[in-house]
Protein backbone atom coordinates (compact mmCIF):
# COMPACT_ATOMS: atom_id res chain seq x y z
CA UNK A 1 -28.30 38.81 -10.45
CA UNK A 2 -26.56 36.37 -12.43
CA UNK A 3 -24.44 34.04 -10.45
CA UNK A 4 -20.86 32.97 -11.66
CA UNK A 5 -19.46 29.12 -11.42
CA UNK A 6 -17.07 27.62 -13.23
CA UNK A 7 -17.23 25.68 -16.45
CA UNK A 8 -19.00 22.24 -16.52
CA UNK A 9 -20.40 20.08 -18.81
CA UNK A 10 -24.15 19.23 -17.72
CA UNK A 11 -25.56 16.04 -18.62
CA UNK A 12 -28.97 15.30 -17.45
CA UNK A 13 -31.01 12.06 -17.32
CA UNK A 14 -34.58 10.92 -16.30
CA UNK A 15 -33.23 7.64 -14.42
CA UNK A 16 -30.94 10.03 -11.94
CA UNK A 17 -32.43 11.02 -8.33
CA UNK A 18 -29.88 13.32 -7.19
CA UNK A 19 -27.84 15.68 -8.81
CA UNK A 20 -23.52 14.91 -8.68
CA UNK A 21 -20.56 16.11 -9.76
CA UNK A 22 -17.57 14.32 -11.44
CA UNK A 23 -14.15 16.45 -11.26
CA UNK A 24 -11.61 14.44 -13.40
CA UNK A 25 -8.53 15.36 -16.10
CA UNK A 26 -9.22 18.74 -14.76
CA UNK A 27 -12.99 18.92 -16.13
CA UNK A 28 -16.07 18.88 -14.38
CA UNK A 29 -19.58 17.20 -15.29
CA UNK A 30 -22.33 17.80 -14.09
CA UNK A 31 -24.85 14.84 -13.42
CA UNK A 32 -28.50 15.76 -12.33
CA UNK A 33 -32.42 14.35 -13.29
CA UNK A 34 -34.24 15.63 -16.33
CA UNK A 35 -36.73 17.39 -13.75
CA UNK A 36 -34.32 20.01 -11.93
CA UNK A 37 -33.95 22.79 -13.58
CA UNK A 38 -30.73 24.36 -14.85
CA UNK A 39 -31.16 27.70 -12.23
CA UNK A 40 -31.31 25.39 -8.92
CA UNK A 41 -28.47 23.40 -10.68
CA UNK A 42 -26.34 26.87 -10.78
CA UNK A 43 -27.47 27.76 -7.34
CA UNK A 44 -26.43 24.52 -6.33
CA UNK A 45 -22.89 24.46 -8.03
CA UNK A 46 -22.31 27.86 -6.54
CA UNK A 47 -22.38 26.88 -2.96
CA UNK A 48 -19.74 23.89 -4.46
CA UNK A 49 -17.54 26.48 -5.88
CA UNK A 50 -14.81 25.53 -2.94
CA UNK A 51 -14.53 22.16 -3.15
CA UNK A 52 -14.14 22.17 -7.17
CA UNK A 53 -12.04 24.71 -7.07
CA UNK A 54 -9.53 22.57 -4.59
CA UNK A 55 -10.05 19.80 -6.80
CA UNK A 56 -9.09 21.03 -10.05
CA UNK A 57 -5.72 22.86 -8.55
CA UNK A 58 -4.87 19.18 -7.06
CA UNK A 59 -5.26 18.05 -10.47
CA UNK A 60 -3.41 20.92 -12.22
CA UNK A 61 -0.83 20.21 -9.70
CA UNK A 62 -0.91 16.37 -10.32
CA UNK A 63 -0.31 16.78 -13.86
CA UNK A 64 2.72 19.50 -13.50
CA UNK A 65 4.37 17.15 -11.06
CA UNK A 66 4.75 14.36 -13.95
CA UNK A 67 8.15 14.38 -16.43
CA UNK A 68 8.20 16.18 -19.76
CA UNK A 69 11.32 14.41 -21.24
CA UNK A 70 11.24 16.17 -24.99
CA UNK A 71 10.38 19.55 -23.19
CA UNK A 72 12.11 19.75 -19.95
CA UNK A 73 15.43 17.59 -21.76
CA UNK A 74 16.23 15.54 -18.71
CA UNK A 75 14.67 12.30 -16.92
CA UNK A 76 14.61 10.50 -13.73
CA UNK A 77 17.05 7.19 -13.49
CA UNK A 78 17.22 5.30 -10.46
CA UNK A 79 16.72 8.64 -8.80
CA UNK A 80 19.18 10.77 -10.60
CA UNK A 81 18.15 13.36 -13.06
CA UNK A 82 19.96 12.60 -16.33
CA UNK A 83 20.12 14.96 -19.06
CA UNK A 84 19.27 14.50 -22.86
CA UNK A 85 20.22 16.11 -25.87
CA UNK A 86 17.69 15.41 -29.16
CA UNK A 87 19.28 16.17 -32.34
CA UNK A 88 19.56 14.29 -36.11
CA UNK A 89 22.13 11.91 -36.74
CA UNK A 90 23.50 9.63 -39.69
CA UNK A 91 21.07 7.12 -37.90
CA UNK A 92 18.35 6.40 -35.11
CA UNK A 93 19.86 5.39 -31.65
CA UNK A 94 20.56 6.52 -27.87
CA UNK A 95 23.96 6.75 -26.72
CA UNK A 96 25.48 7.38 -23.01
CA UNK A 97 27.81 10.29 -23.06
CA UNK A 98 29.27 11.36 -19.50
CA UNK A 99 26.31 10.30 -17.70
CA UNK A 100 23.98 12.44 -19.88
CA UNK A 101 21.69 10.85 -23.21
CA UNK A 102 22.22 11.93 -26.44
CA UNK A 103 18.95 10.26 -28.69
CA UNK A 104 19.68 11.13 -32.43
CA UNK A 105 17.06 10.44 -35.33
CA UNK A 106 17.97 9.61 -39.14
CA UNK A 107 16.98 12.25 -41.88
CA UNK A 108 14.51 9.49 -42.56
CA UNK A 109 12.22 9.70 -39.94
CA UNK A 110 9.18 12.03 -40.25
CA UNK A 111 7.47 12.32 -36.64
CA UNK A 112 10.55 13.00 -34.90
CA UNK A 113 8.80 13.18 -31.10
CA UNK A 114 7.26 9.88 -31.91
CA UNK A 115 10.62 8.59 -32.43
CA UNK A 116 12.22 10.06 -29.57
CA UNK A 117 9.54 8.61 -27.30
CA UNK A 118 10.35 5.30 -29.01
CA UNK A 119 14.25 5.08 -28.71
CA UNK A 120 14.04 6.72 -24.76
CA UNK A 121 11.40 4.00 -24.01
CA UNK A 122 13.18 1.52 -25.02
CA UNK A 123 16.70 2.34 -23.27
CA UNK A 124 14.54 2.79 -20.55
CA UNK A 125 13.35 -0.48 -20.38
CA UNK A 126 16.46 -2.36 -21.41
CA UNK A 127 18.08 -0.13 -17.88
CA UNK A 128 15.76 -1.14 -15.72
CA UNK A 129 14.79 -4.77 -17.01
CA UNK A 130 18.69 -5.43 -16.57
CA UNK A 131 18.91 -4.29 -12.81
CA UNK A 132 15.41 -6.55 -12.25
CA UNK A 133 16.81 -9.47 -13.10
CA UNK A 134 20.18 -8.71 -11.45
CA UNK A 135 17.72 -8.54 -8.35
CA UNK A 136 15.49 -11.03 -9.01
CA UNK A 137 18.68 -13.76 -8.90
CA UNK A 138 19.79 -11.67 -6.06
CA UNK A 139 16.38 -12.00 -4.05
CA UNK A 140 15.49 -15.51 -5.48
CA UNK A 141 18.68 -17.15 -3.93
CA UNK A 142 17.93 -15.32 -0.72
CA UNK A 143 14.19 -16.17 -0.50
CA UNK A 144 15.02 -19.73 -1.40
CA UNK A 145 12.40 -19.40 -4.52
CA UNK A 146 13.13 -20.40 -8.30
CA UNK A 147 13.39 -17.59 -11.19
CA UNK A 148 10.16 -16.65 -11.91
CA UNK A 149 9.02 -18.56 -15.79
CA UNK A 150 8.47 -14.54 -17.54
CA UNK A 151 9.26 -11.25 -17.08
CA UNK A 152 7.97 -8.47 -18.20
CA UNK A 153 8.36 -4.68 -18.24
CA UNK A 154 5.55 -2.18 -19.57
CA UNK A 155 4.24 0.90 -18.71
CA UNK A 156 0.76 0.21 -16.59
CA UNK A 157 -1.59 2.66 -14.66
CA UNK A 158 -2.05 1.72 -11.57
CA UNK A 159 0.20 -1.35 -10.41
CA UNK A 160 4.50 -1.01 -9.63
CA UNK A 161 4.00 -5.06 -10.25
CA UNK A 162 2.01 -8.27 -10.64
CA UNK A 163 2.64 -11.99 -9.92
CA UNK A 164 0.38 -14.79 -11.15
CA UNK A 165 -0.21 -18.70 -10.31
CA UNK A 166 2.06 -19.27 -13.40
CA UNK A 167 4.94 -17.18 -11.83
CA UNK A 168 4.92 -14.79 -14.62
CA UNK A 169 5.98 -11.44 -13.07
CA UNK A 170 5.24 -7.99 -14.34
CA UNK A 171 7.00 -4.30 -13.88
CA UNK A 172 5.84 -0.99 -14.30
CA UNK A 173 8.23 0.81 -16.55
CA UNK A 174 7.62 4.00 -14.53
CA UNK A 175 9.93 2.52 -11.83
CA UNK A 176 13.12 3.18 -13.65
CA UNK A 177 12.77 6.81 -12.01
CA UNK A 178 12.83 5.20 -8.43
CA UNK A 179 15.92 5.17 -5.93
CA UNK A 180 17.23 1.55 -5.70
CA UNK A 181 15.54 0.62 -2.42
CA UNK A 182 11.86 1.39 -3.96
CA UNK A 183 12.81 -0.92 -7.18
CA UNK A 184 13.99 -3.64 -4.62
CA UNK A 185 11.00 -3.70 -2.54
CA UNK A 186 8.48 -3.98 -5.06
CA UNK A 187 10.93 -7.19 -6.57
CA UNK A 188 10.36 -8.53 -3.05
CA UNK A 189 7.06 -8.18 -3.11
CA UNK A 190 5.94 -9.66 -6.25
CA UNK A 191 8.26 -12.32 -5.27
CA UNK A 192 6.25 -12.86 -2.05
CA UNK A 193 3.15 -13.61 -3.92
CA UNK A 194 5.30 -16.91 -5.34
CA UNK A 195 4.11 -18.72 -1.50
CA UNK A 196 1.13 -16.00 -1.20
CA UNK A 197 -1.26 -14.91 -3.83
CA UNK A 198 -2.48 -12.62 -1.34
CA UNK A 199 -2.04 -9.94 1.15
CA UNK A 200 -2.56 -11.86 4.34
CA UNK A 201 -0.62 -11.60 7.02
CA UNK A 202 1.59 -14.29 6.70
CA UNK A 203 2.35 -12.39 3.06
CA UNK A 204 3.37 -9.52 4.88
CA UNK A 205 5.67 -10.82 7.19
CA UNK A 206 7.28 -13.05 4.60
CA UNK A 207 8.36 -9.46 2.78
CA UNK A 208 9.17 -8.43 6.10
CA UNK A 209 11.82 -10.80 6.77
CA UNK A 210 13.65 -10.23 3.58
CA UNK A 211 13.05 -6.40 3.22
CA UNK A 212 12.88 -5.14 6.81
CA UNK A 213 12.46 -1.60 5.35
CA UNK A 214 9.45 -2.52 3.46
CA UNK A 215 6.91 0.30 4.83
CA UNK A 216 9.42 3.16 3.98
CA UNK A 217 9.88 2.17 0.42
CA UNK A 218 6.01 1.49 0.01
CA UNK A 219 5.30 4.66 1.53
CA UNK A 220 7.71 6.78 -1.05
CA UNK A 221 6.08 4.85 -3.96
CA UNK A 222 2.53 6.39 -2.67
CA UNK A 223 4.62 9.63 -2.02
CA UNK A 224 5.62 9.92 -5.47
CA UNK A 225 4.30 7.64 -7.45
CA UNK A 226 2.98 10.97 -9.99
CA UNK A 227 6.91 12.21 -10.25
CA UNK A 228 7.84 9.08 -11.73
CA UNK A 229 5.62 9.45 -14.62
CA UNK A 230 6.34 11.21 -17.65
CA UNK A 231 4.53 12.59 -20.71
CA UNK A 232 4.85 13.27 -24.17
């Protein structure tokens, strides 16, 4: 009797010992040595079934939680869903109509969702890189620290921030979706690592004394750090 799994791509190799299994972008490969063959591999994955199952749901689930501006018309800002309206106009821009987006394109332009990705990005990141540094003076005066020499706002994996030994600071673009509190503590952060390049303890209880609150707002970051993010 043949025994049914789910679909996997099997690579095999004569430098592997043990056979593994790699569930990621909800696809699953299949790792095992040259010498096993493909039957005890199936047996094998069968008893697995479970656990692969669980993990490509959390995955499915991962990737519906994220944003679908062009689809879905509408897009987090500072915690407020803000609607959008796409449509051709006599030229290329995004304009702020009663607290909703209207994003027009020229007759010009050919890849139209390119362009809309383009335009929202961008008034995206002139929003939230204008309430950063409105912070960042806020939190620099308070923290007794100089304006940082750079800033800079892109859209990065896996870090809300960075600081370096040259006081450049970084911010994840993604953030702009975030309730005001969450933006602020990550600003306090980064500007923490201006006396500690670290996380030691004495970096933690300098971001502490300025943002009391700090754990809360970390801990809705990690919460919904997926919700933020958006796709196209």
């Amino acid at each position: 009797m043949s025994m049914k799994v789910f679909e996997y791509q099997l690579k095999k190799s004569i430098k592997r010992k043990t056979v593994a299994i790699k569930v990621h972008n909800k696809k699953v490969t299949v790792y095992a040595p040259q010498f096993v063959s493909n039957k005890h591999i199936q047996e094998w994955l069968f008893d697995k079934q479970v656990w692969v199952n669980a993990q490509l749901t959390k995955q499915h689930n991962i990737a519906d939680s994220r944003q679908n501006p062009l689809k879905d018309k509408q897009i987090l800002i500072f915690d407020s869903i803000v609607n959008i309206e796409f449509k051709q106009g006599t030229k290329s821009e995004v304009l702020n109509c009663n607290d909703s987006l209207l994003i027009t394109h020229s007759s010009r332009v050919k890849n139209t969702s390119q362009k809309y990705q383009q335009l929202l990005e961008e008034y995206l990141k002139e929003q939230l890189t204008a309430y950063i540094e409105m912070r960042l003076a806020y939190f620099c005066a308070q923290m007794g620290e100089e304006l940082p020499t750079s800033l800079k706002v892109a859209i990065y994996k896996r870090k809300w921030g960075s600081c370096n030994s040259k006081r450049e600071l970084t911010f994840n673009l993604h953030l702009i979706g975030a309730p005001y509190h969450a933006i602020d503590y990550v600003i306090v952060h980064e500007l923490a690592h201006l006396r500690h390049l670290n996380h030691s303890k004495a970096f933690w209880q300098h971001v502490e004394h300025f943002f009391p609150n700090y754990k809360a707002s970390s801990t809705w970051l990690k919460k919904n750090s997926m919700s933020l993010q958006w796709v196209f």
